[in-house]
N, C-alpha and C. Protein backbone atom coordinates (compact mmCIF):
# COMPACT_ATOMS: atom_id res chain seq x y z
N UNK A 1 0.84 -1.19 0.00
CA UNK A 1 0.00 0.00 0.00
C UNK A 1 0.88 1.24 0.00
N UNK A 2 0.48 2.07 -0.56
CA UNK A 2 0.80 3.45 -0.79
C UNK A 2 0.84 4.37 0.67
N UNK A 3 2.04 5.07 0.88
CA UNK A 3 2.16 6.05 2.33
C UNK A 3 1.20 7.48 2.07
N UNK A 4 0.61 7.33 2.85
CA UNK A 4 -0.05 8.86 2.86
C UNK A 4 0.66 10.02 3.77
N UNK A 5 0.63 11.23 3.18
CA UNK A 5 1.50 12.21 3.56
C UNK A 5 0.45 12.53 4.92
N UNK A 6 1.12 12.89 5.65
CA UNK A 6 0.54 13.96 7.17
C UNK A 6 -0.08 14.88 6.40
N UNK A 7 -1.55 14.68 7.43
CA UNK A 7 -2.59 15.77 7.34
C UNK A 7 -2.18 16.63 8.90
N UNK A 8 -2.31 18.28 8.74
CA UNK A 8 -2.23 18.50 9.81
C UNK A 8 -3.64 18.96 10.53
N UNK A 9 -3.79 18.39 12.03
CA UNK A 9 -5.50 18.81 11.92
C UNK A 9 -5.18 19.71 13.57
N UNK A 10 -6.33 20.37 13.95
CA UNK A 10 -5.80 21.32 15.02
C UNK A 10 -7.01 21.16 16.22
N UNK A 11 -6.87 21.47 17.18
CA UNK A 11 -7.98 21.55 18.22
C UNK A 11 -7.38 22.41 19.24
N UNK A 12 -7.14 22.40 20.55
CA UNK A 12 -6.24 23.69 21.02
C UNK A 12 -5.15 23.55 20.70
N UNK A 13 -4.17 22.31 20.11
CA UNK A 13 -2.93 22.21 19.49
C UNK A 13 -3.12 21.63 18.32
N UNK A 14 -1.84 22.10 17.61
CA UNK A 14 -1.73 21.29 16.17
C UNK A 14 -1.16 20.17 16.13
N UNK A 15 -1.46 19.27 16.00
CA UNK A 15 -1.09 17.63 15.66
C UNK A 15 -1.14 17.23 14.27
N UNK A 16 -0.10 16.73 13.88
CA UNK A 16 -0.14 16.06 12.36
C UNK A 16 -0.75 14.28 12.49
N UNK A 17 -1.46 14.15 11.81
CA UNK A 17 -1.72 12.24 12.23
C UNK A 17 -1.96 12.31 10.74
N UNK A 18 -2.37 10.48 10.65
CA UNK A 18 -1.91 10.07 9.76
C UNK A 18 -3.46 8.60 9.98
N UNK A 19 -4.16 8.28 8.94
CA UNK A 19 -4.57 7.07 9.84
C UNK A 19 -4.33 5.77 9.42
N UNK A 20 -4.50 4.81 10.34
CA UNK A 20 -3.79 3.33 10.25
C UNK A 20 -4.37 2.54 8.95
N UNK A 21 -4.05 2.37 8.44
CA UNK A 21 -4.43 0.96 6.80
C UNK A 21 -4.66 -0.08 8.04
N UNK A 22 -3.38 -0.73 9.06
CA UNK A 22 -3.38 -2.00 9.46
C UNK A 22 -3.21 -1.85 10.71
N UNK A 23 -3.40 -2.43 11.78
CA UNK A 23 -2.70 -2.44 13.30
C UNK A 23 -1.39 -2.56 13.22
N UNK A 24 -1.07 -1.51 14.25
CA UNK A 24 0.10 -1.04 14.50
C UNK A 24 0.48 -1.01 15.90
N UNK A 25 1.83 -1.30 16.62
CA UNK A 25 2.17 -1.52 18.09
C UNK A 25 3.60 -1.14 17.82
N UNK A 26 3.69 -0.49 19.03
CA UNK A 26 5.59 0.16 18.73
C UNK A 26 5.40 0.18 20.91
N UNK A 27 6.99 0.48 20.47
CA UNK A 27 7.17 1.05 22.00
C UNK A 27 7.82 2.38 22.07
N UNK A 28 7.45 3.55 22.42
CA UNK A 28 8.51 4.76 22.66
C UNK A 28 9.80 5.07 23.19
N UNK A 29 10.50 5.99 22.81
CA UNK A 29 11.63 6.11 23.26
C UNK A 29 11.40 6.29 25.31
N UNK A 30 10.60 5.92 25.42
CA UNK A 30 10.09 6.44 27.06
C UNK A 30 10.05 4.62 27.47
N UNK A 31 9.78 3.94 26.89
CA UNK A 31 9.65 2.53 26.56
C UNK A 31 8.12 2.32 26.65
N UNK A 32 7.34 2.76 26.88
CA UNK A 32 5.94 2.57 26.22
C UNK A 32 5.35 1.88 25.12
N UNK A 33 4.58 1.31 25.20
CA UNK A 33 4.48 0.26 24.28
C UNK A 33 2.94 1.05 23.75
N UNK A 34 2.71 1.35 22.46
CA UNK A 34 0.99 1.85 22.23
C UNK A 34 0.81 1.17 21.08
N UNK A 35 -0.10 1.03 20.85
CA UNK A 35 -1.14 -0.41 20.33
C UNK A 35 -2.53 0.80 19.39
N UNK A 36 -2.71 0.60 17.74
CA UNK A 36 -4.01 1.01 17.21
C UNK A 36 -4.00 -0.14 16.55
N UNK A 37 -5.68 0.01 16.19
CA UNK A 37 -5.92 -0.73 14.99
C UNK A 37 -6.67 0.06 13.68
N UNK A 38 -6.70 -0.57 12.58
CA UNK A 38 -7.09 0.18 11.60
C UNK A 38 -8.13 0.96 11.74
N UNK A 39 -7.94 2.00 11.15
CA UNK A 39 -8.99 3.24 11.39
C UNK A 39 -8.34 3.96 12.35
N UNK A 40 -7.58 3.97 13.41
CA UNK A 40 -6.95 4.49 14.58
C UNK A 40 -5.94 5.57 14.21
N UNK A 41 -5.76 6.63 14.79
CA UNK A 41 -4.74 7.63 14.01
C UNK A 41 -2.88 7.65 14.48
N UNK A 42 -2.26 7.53 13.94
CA UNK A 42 -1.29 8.17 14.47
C UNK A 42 -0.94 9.25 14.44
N UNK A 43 -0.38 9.41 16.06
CA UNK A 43 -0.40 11.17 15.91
C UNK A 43 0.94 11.81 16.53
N UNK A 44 1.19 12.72 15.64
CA UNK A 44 2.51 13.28 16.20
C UNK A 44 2.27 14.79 16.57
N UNK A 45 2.35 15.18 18.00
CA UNK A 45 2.48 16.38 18.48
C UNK A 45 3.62 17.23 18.21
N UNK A 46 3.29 18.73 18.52
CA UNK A 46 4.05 20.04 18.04
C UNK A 46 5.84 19.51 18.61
N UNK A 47 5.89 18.72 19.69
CA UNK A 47 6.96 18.46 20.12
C UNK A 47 7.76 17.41 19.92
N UNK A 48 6.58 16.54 18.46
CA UNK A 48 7.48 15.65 18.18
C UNK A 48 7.30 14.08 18.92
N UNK A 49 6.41 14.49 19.85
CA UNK A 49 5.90 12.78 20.14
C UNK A 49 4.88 12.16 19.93
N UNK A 50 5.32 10.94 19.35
CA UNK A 50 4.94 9.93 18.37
C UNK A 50 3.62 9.45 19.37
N UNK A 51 2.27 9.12 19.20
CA UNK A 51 1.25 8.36 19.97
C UNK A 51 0.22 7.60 18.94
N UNK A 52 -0.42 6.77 19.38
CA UNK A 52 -1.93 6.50 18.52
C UNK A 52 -3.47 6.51 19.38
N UNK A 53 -4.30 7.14 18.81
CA UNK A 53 -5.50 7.98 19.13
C UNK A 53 -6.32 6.87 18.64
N UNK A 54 -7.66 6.52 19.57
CA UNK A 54 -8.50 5.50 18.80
C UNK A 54 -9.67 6.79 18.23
N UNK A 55 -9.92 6.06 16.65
CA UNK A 55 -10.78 6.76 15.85
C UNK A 55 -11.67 7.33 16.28
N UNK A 56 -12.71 7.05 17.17
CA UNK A 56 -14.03 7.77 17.43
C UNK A 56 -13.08 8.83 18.28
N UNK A 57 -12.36 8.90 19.27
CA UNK A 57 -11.72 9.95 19.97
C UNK A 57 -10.84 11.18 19.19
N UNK A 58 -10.29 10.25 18.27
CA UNK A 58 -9.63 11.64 17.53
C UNK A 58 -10.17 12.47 16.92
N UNK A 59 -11.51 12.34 16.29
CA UNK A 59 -12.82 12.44 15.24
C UNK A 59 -13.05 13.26 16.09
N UNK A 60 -13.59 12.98 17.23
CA UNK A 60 -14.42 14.03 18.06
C UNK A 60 -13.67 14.98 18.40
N UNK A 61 -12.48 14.87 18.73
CA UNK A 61 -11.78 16.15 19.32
C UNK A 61 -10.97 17.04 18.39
N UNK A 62 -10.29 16.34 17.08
CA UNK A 62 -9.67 17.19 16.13
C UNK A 62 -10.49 17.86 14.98
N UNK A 63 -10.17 18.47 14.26
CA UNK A 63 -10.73 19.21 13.10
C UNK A 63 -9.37 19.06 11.76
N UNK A 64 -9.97 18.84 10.41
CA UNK A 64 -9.11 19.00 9.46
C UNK A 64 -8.58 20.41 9.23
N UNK A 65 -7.46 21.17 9.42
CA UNK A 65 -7.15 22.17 8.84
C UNK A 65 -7.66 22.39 7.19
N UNK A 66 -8.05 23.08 7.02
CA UNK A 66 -7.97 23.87 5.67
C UNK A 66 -7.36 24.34 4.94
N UNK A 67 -7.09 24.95 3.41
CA UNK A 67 -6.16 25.29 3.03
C UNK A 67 -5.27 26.47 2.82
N UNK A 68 -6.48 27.19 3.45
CA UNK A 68 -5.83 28.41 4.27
C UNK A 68 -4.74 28.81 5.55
N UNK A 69 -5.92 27.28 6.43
CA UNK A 69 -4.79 27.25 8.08
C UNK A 69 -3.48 27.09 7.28
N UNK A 70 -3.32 25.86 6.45
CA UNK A 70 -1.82 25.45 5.92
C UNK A 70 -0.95 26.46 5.43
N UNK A 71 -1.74 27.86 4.57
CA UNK A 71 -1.03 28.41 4.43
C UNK A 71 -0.17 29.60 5.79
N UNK A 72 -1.13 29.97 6.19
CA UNK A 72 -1.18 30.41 7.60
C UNK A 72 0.54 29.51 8.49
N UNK A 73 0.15 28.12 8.46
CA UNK A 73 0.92 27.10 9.32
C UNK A 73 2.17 27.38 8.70
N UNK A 74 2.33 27.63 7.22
CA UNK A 74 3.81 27.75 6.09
C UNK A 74 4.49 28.40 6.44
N UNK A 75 3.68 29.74 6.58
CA UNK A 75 4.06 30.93 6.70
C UNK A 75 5.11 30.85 8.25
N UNK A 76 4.17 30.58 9.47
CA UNK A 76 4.81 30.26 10.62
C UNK A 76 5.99 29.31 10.66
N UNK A 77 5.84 28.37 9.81
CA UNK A 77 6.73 27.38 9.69
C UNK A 77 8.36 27.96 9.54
N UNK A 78 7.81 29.06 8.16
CA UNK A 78 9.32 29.60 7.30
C UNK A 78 9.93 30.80 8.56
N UNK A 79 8.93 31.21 9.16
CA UNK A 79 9.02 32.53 10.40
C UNK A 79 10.50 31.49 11.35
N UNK A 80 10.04 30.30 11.96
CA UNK A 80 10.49 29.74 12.58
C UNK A 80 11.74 29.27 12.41
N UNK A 81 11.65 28.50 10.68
CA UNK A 81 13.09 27.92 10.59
C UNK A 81 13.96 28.77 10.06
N UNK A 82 13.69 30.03 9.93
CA UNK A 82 14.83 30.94 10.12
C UNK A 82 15.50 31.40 11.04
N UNK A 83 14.76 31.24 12.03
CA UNK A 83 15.24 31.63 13.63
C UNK A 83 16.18 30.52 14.51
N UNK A 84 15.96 29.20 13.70
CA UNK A 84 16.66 27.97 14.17
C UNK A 84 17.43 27.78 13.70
N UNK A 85 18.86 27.53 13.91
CA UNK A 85 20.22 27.08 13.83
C UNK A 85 20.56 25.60 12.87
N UNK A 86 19.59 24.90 12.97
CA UNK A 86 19.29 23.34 12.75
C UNK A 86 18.06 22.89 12.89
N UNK A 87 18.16 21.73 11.58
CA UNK A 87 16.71 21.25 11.87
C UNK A 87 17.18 19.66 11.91
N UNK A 88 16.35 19.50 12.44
CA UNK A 88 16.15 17.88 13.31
C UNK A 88 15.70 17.30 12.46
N UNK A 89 15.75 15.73 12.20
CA UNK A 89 15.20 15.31 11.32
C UNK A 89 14.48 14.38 12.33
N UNK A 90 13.30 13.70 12.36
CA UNK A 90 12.35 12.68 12.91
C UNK A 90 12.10 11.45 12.52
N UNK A 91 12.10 10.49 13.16
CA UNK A 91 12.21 8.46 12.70
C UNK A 91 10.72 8.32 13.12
N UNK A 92 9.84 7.76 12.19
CA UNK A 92 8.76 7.05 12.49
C UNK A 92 8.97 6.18 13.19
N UNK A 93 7.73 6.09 14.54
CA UNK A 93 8.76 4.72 15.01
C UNK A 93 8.25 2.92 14.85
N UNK A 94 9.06 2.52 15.61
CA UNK A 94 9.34 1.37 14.66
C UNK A 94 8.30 0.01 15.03
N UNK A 95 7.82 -1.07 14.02
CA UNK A 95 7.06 -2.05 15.02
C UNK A 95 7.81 -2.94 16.30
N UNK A 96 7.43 -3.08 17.23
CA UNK A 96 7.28 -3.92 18.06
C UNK A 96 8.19 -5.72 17.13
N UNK A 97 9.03 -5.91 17.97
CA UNK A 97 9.50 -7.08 16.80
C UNK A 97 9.08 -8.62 17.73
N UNK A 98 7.81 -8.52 19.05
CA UNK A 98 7.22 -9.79 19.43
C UNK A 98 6.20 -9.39 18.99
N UNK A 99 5.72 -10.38 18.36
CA UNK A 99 4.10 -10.73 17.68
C UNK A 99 3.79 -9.78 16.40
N UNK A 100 5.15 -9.20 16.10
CA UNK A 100 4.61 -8.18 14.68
C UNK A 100 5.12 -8.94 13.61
N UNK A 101 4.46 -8.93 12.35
CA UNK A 101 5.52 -8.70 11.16
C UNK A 101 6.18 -8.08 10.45
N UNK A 102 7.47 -7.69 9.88
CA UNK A 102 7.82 -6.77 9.17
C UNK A 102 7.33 -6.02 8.37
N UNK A 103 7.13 -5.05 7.98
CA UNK A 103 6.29 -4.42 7.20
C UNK A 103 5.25 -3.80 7.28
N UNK A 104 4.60 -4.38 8.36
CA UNK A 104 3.07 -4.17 9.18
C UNK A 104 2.78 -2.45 9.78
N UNK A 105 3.70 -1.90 9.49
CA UNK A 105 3.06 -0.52 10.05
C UNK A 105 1.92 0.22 9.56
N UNK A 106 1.33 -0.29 8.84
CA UNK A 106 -0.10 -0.10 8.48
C UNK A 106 -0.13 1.62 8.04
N UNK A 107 0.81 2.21 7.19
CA UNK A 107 0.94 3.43 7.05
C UNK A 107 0.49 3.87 5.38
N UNK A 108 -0.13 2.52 4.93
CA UNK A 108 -0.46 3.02 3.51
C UNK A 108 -1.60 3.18 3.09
């Protein structure tokens, strides 16, 4: 399956998610282990940490940005990474390697 790019959607913060094709289980750099299944979002906060949201909850609480917010968000974006020294690059993270199979991140 095909990767779909981050939608960014907003509610009092902006979160980029993404939603699941397949069940997905990872553990965080915190060692946390989080668990969706299809339909379930993954979601990455303004700070960069990785979680998954079950569908009816994310639905209810987020909103799709528009294509205005995005431009709006660009604009802030370019404000920002001029002011920063370096940019970070970010690792999706990874499956769980008891009871997963390779490939399985359900991101397409």
């Amino acid at each position: 399956m095909k990767s779909k790019e981050w939608q960014t959607y907003r509610t009092r913060f902006l979160v980029k998610a993404r939603r699941l094709s397949s069940n997905l289980t990872f553990i965080d750099g915190l060692g946390r282990q989080h668990s969706g299944r299809e339909g379930d979002y993954l979601v990455e906060s303004s700070e960069g940490v990785i979680s998954i949201a079950p569908r009816q909850i994310f639905e209810d609480i987020y909103v799709a940005m528009g294509m205005e917010d995005h431009l709006l968000e660009d604009g802030l974006r370019e404000e920002n990474s001029r002011s920063e020294s370096s940019v970070l690059s970010r690792k999706l993270p990874q499956p769980c390697r008891a009871g997963s199979t390779p490939g399985a991140l359900g991101l397409g």
